[in-house]
Protein backbone atom coordinates (compact mmCIF):
# COMPACT_ATOMS: atom_id res chain seq x y z
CA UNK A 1 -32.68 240.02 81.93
CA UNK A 2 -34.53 242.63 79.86
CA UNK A 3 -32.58 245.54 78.39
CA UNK A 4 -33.30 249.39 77.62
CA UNK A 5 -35.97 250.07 75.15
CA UNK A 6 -33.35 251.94 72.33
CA UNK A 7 -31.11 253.89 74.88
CA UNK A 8 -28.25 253.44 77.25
CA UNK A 9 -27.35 254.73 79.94
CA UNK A 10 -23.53 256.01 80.54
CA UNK A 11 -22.17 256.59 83.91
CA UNK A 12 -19.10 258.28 84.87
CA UNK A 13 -17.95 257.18 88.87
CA UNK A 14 -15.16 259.05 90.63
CA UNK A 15 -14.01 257.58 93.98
CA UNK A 16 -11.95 259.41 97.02
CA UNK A 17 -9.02 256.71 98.17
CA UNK A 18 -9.71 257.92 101.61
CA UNK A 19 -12.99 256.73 103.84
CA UNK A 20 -13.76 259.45 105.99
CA UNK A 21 -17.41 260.26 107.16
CA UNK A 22 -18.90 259.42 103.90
CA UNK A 23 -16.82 262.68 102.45
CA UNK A 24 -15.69 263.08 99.31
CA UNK A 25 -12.57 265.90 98.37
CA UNK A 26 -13.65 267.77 95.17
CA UNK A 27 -10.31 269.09 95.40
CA UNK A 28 -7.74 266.22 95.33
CA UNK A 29 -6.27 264.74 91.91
CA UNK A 30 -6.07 260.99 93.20
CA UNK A 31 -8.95 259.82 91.89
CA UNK A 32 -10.14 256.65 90.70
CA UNK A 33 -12.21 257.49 87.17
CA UNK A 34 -14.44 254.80 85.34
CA UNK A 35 -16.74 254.91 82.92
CA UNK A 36 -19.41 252.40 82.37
CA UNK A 37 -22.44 251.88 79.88
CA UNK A 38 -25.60 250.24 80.76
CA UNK A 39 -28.30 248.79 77.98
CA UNK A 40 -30.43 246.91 80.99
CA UNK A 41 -30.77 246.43 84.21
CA UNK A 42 -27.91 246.20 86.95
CA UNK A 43 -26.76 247.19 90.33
CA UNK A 44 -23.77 249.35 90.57
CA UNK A 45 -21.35 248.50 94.08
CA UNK A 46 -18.51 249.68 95.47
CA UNK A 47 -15.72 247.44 96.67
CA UNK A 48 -12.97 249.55 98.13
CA UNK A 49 -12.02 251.60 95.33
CA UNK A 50 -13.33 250.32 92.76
CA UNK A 51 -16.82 250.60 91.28
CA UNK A 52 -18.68 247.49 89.85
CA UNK A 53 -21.39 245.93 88.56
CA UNK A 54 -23.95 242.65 89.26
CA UNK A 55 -26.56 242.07 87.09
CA UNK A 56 -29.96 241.26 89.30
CA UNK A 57 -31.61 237.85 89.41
CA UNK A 58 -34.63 239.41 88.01
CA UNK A 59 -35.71 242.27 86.32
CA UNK A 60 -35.54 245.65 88.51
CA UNK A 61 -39.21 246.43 87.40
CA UNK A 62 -40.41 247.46 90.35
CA UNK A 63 -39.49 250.01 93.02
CA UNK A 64 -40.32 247.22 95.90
CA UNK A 65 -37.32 245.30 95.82
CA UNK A 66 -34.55 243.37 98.23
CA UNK A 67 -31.46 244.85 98.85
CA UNK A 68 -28.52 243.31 96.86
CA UNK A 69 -26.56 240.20 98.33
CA UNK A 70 -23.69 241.80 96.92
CA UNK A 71 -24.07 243.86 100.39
CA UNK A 72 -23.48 241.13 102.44
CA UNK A 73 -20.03 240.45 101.16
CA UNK A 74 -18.07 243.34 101.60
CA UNK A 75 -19.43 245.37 99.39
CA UNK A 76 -21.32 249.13 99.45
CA UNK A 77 -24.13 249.19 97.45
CA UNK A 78 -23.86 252.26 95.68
CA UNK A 79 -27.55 251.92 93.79
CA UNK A 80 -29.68 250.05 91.41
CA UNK A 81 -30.48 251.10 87.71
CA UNK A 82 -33.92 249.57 86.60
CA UNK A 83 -36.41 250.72 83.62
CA UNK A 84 -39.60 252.44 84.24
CA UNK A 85 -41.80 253.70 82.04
CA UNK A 86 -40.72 257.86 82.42
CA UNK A 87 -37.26 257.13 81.72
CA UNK A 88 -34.49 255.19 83.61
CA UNK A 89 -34.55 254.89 87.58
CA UNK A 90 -31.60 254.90 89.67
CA UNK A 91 -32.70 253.08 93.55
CA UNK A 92 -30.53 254.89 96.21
CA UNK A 93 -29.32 251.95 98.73
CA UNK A 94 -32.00 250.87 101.02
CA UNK A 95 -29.14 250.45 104.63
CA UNK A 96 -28.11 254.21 104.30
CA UNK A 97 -26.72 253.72 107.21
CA UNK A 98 -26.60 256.73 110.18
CA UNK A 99 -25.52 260.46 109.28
CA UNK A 100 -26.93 259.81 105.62
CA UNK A 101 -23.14 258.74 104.67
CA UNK A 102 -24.56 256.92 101.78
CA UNK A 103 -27.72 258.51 100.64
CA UNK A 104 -27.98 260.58 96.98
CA UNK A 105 -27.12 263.60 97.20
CA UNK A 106 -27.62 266.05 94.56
CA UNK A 107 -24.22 268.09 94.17
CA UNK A 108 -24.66 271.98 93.92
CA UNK A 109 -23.07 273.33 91.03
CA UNK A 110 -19.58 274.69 91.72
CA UNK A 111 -17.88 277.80 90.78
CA UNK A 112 -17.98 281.72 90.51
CA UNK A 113 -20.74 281.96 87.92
CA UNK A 114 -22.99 278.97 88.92
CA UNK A 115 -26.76 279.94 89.59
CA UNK A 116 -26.90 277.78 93.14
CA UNK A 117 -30.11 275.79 94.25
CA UNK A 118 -33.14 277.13 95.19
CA UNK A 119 -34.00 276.00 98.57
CA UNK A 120 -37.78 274.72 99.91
CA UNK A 121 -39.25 274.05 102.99
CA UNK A 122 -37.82 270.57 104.36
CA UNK A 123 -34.78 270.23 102.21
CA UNK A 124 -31.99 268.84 104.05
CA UNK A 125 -28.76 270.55 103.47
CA UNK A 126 -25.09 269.36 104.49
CA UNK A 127 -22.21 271.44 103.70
CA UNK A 128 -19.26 269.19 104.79
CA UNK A 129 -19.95 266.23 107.48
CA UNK A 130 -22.86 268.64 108.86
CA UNK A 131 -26.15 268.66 108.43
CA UNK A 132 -28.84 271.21 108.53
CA UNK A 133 -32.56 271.16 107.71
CA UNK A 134 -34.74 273.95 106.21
CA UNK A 135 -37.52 274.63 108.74
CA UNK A 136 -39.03 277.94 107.31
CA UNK A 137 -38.58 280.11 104.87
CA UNK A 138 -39.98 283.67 104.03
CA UNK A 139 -39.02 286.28 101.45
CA UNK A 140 -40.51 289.44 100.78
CA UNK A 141 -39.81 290.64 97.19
CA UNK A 142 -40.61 294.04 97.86
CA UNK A 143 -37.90 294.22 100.85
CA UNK A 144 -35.33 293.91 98.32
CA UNK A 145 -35.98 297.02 95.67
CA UNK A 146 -35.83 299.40 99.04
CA UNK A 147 -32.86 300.98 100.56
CA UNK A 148 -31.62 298.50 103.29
CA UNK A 149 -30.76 300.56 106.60
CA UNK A 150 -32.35 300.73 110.06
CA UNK A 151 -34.74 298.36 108.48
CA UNK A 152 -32.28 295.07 109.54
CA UNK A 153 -32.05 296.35 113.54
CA UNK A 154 -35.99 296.84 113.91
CA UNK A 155 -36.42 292.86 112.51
CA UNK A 156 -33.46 292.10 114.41
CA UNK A 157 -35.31 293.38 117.42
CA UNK A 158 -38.51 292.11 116.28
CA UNK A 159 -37.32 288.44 116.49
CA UNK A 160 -35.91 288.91 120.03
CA UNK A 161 -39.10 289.95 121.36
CA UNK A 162 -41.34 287.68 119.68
CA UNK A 163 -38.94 284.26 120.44
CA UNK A 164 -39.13 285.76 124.09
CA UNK A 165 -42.81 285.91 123.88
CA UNK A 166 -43.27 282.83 122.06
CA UNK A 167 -41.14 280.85 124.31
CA UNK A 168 -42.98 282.21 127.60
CA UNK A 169 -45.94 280.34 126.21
CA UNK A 170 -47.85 283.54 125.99
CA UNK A 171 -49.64 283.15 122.38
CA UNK A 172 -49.05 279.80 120.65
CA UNK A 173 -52.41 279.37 118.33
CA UNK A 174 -54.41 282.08 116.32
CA UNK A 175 -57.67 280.86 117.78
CA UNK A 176 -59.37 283.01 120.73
CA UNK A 177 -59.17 281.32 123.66
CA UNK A 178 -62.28 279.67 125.46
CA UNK A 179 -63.54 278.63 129.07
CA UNK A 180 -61.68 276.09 130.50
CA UNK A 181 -62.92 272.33 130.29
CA UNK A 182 -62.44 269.70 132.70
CA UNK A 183 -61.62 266.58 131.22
CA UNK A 184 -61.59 263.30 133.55
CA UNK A 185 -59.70 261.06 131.42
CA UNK A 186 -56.89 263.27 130.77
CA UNK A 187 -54.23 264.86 133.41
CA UNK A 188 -51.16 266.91 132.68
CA UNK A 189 -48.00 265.12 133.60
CA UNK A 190 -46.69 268.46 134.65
CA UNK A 191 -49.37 270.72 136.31
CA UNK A 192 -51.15 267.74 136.93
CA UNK A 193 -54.72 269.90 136.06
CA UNK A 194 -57.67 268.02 134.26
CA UNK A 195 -58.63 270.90 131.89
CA UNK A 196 -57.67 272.73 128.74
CA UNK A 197 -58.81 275.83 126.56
CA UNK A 198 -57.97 276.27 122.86
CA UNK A 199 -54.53 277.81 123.01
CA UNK A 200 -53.53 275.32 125.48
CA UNK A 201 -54.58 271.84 124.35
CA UNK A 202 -53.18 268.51 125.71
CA UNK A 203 -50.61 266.75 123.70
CA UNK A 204 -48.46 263.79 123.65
CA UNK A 205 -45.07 264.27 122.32
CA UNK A 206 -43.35 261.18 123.62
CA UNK A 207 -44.03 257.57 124.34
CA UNK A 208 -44.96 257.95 127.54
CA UNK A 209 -48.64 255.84 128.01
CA UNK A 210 -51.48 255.56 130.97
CA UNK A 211 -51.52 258.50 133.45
CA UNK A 212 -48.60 260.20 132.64
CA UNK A 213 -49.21 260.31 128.46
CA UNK A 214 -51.04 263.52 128.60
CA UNK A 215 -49.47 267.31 128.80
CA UNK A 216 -50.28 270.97 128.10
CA UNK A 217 -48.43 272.29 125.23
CA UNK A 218 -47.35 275.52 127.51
CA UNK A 219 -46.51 273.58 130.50
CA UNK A 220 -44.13 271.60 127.94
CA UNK A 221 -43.04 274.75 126.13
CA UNK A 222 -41.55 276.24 129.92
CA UNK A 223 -40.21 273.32 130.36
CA UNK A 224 -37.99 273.20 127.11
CA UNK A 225 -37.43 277.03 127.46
CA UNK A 226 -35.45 276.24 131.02
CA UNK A 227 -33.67 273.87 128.16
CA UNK A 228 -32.85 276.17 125.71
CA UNK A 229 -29.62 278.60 124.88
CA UNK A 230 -30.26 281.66 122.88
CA UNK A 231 -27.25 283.50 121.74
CA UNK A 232 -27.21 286.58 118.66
CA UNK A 233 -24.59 287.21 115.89
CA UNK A 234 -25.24 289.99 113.29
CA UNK A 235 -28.16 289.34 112.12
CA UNK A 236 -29.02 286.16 113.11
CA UNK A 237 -30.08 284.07 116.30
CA UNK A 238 -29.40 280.96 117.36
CA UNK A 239 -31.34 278.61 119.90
CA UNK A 240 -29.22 275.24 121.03
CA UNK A 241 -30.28 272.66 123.77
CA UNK A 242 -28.60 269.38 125.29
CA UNK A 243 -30.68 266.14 126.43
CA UNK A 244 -34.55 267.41 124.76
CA UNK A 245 -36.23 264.53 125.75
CA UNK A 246 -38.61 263.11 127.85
CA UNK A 247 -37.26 262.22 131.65
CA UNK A 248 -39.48 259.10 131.32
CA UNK A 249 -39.59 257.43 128.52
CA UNK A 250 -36.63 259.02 127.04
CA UNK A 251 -37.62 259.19 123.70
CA UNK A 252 -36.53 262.82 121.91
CA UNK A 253 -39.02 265.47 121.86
CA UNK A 254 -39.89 266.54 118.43
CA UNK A 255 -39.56 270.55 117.48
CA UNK A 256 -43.57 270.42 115.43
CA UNK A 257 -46.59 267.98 116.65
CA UNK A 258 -49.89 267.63 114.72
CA UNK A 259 -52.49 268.11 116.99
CA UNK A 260 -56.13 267.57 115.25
CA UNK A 261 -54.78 268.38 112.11
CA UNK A 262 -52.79 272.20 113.26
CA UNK A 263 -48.87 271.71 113.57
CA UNK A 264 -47.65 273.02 117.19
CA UNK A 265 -44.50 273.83 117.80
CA UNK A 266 -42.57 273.41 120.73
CA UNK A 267 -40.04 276.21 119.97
CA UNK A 268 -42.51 278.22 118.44
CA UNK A 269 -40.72 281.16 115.78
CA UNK A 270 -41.43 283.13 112.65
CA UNK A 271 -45.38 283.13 112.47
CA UNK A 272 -45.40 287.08 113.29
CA UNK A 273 -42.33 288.64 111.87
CA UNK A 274 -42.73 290.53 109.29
CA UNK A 275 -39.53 290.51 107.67
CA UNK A 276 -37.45 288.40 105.48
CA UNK A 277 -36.15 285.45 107.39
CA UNK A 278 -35.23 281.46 107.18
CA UNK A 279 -34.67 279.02 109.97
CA UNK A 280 -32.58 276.06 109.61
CA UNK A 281 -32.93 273.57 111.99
CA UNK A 282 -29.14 271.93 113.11
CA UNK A 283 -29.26 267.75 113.27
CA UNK A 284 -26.17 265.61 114.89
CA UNK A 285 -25.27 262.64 113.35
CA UNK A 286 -27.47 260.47 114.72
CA UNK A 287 -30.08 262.92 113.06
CA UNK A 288 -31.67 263.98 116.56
CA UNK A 289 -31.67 267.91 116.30
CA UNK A 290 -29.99 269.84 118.24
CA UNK A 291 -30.82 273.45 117.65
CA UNK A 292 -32.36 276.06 114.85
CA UNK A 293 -31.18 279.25 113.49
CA UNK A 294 -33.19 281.98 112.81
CA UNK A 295 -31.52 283.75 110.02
CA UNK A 296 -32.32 287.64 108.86
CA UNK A 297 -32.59 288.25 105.04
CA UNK A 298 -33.72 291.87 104.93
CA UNK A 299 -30.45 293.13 104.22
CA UNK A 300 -29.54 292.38 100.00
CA UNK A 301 -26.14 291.06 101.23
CA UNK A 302 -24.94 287.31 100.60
CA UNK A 303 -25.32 285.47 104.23
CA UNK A 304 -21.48 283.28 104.48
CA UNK A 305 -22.06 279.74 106.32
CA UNK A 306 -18.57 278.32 107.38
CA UNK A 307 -15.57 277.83 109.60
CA UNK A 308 -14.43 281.56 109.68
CA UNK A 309 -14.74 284.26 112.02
CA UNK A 310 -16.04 286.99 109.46
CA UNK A 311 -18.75 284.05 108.80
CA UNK A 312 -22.42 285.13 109.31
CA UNK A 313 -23.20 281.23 110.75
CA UNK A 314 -20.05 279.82 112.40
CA UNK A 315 -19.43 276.11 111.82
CA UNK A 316 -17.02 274.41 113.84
CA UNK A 317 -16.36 271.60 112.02
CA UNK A 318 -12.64 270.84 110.40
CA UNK A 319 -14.96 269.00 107.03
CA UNK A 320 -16.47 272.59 106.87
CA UNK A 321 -14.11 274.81 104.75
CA UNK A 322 -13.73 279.00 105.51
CA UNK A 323 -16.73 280.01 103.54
CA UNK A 324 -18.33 277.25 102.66
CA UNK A 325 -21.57 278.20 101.12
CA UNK A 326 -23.93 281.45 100.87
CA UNK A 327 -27.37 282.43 100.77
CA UNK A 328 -28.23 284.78 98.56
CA UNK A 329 -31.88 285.94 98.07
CA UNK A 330 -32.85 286.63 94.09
CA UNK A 331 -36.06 287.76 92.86
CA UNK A 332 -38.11 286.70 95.97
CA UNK A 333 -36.49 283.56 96.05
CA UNK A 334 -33.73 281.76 98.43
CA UNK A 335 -30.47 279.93 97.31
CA UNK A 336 -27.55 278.23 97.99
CA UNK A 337 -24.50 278.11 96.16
CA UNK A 338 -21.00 276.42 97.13
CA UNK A 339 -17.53 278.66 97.49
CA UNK A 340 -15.61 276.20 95.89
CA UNK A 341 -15.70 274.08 99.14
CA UNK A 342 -13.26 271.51 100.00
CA UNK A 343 -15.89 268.60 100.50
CA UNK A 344 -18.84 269.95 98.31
CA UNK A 345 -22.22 271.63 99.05
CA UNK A 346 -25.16 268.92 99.09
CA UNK A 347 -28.98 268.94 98.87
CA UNK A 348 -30.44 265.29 99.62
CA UNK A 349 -32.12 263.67 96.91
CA UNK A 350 -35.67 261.79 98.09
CA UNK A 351 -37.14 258.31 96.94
CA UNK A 352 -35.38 257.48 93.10
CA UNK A 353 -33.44 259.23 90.55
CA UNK A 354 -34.94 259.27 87.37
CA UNK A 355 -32.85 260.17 84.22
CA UNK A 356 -35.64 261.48 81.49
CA UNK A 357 -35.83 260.49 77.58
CA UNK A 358 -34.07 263.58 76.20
CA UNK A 359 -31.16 262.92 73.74
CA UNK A 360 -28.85 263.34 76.60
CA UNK A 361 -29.75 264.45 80.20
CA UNK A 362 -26.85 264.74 82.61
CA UNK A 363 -26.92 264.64 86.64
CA UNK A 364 -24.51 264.60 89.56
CA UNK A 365 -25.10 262.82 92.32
CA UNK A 366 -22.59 261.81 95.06
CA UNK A 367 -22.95 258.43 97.53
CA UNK A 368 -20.44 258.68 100.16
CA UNK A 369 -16.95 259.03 98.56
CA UNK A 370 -18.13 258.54 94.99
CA UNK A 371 -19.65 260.87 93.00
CA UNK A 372 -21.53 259.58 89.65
CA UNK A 373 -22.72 261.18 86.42
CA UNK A 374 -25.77 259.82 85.08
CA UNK A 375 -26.43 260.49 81.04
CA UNK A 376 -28.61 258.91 78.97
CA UNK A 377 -28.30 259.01 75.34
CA UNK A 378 -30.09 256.93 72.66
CA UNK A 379 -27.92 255.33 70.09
CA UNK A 380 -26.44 257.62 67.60
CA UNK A 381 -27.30 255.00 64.78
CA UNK A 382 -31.14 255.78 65.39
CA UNK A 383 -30.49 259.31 64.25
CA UNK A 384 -28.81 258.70 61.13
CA UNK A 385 -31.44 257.41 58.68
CA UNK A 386 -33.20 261.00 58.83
CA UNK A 387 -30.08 263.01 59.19
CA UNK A 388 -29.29 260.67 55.69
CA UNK A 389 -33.02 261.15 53.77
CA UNK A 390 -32.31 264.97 54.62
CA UNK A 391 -29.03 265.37 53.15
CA UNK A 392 -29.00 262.69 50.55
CA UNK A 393 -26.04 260.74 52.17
CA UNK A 394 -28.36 257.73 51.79
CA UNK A 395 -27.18 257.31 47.86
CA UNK A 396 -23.77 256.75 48.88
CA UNK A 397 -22.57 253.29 49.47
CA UNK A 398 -20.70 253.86 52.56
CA UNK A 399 -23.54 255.06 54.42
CA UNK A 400 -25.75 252.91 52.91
CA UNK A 401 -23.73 250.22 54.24
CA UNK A 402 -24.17 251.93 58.05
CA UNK A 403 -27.61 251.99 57.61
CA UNK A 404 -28.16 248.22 56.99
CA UNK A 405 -28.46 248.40 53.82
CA UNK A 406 -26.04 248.35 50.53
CA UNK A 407 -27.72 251.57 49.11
CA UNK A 408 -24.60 251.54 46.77
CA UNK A 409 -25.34 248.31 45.27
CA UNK A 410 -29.55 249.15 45.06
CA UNK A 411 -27.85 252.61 43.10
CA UNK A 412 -25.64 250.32 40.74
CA UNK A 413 -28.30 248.10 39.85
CA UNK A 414 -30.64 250.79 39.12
CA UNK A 415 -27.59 252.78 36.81
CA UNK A 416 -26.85 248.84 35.07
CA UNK A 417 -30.96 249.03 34.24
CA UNK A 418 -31.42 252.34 32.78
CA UNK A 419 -28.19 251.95 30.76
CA UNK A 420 -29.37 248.90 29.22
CA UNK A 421 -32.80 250.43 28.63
CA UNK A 422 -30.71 253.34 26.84
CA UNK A 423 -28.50 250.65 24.69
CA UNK A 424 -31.62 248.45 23.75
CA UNK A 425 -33.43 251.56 22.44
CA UNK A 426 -29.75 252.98 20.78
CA UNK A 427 -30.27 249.62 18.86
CA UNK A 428 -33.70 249.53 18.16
CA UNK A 429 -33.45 252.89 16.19
């Protein structure tokens, strides 16, 4: 087994007693703390409540790997630490299992004074046992150094009109439409007409195949509109549905398809409002969607996502504490920071986590009930020899010793020399 080129790695595991939904309580004191340190190669599991540790039968090299037999005997497989070449690489499991119970996820900083994440496009969220996924985002900079007051009504407004619009079907692509053409190989499932224009092109958003594959992406979007619920909160709006998917083939109907390289929508929101806004798509825990918010930032005020009635996004879930999180917009940009949550405020981590070459570089992840720190560190010895030219300390013979060396026997030889050189020339005159 091949070890770390001149570094460890030390990792710090903390593990809730309790199984429940892959949670872990950042505010209970019945922990189970270990502390481990790693100079190769290894793969760290999780056997009730206790963390441990199997080296592999070869070297983890290589990202394209076999899942640990340690797996197969009881054991949760909490990841694998292998070198690479940018710094040490910690493999989330590979059988994640449903609800993403035991995928990395990146803890957001807790506490009063903590600077939160900044959120992107596609990052997947969960805030308790739920989980949400960030669909859009837009922030104006300039909204935010004006006075905030009918401004948050008239976008308000604005987004009611345009989902109502939008969900009629009545402009879905920016391109001017064109004379209809008939097209004998291709029928809509719904309308059952052979012809399309350029705002109204056939898709296929299931698995449905032969006669039946084909459909216009309006006659699809009235049909999910007589499947939607719309309700409004503040400032925010909120589209849920039940059963989105195909009567045939019953597969689930996605929320974008790329059609000829432009993403459609099915729900289509957001591409005309000019205000501030995000929209964060809802998931169950089979990770099928199951509806989108459409959230207004125009107003500078810190948006509350939890359990409680003065919350701007109500959460009814008992693993989702009072205020759970906020969004706070800062300098054009959007984040989230925890409230000092119950079960911790989560941003997924995707593909590896790679711990850099720095003296020490720290970072929190958490895998179901256990959260670990990852730090590496190179060995302090390393350090010393120039730490000991600088300051001289390599004349003494205690540190010479450290340093592999008897310095303090080179130094007495040297003092025996020149005072017999002094002696021999005493005598000689």
């Amino acid at each position: 087994m091949t070890s770390f080129s001149n570094r460890q790695l030390k990792v710090k595991t903390k593990t809730w007693a309790r199984d429940s939904y892959g949670l872990y309580d950042y505010e209970t004191t019945t922990l189970n703390v270990q502390n481990f340190t790693f100079t190769g190669p290894c793969v760290l599991n999780r056997v009730q409540n206790e963390v441990t540790q199997t080296n592999p039968l070869h070297s983890l090299n290589t990202e394209a790997m076999d899942e640990p037999k340690s797996a197969q005997n009881g054991a949760t497989v909490l990841g694998s630490i292998y070198d690479d070449k940018e710094g040490i690489k910690i493999m989330p499991p590979k059988s994640q299992g449903e609800g993403y119970e035991n995928a990395f996820w990146q803890i957001i900083e807790r506490g009063e004074h903590a600077n939160g994440y900044m959120l992107k496009i596609n990052d997947v969220i969960r805030l308790g046992r739920v989980v949400f996924r960030i669909n859009q985002i837009k922030v104006i900079e300039d909204e935010y150094e004006k006075t905030n007051g009918p401004n948050q009504k008239q976008i308000l407004e604005s987004i009611k009109a345009h989902m109502k619009n939008e969900i009629n079907g009545e402009e879905v692509l920016k391109n001017p439409p064109v004379e209809r053409m008939s097209i004998s190989n291709m029928c809509c499932k719904i309308c059952l007409s052979e012809t399309e224009e350029a705002d109204d092109p056939m898709i296929t958003p299931c698995d449905c195949t032969g006669s039946v594959k084909y459909v216009h992406l309006k006659c699809i979007q009235n049909w999910v509109k007589s499947k939607l619920n719309m309700q409004q909160n503040k400032n925010i709006v909120t589209i849920f549905w039940k059963n989105l998917y195909c009567e045939l083939c019953k597969k689930k109907f996605p929320l974008n398809i790329t059609h000829h390289g432009q993403e459609l929508s099915l729900i289509p929101i957001g591409n005309k409002i000019s205000g501030s806004y995000v929209v964060i798509e809802s998931f169950s825990k089979e990770k099928d969607s199951t509806g989108i918010h459409l959230i207004d930032l125009s107003s500078n005020q810190d948006f509350k996502m939890g359990r409680g009635h003065d919350c701007d996004l109500k959460i009814p879930d008992i693993s989702v504490s009072r205020v759970h999180a906020l969004l706070v917009v800062s300098k054009g940009k959007l984040y989230l920071k925890d409230n000092l949550s119950k079960f911790g405020t989560l941003v997924l981590h995707k593909g590896p986590l790679l711990v850099n070459d720095d003296i020490e570089k720290t970072c929190w992840v958490q895998c179901g009930r256990t959260i670990l720190k990852f730090a590496i560190k190179k060995p302090f010895f390393s350090f010393l020899p120039c730490f000991g030219s600088l300051f001289g300390l390599d004349k003494i013979p205690a540190i010479g010793k450290f340093f592999g060396e008897d310095k303090g026997q080179q130094r007495e030889q040297r003092l025996t020399q020149d005072g017999e050189e002094i002696r021999l020339n005493q005598e000689g005159s």
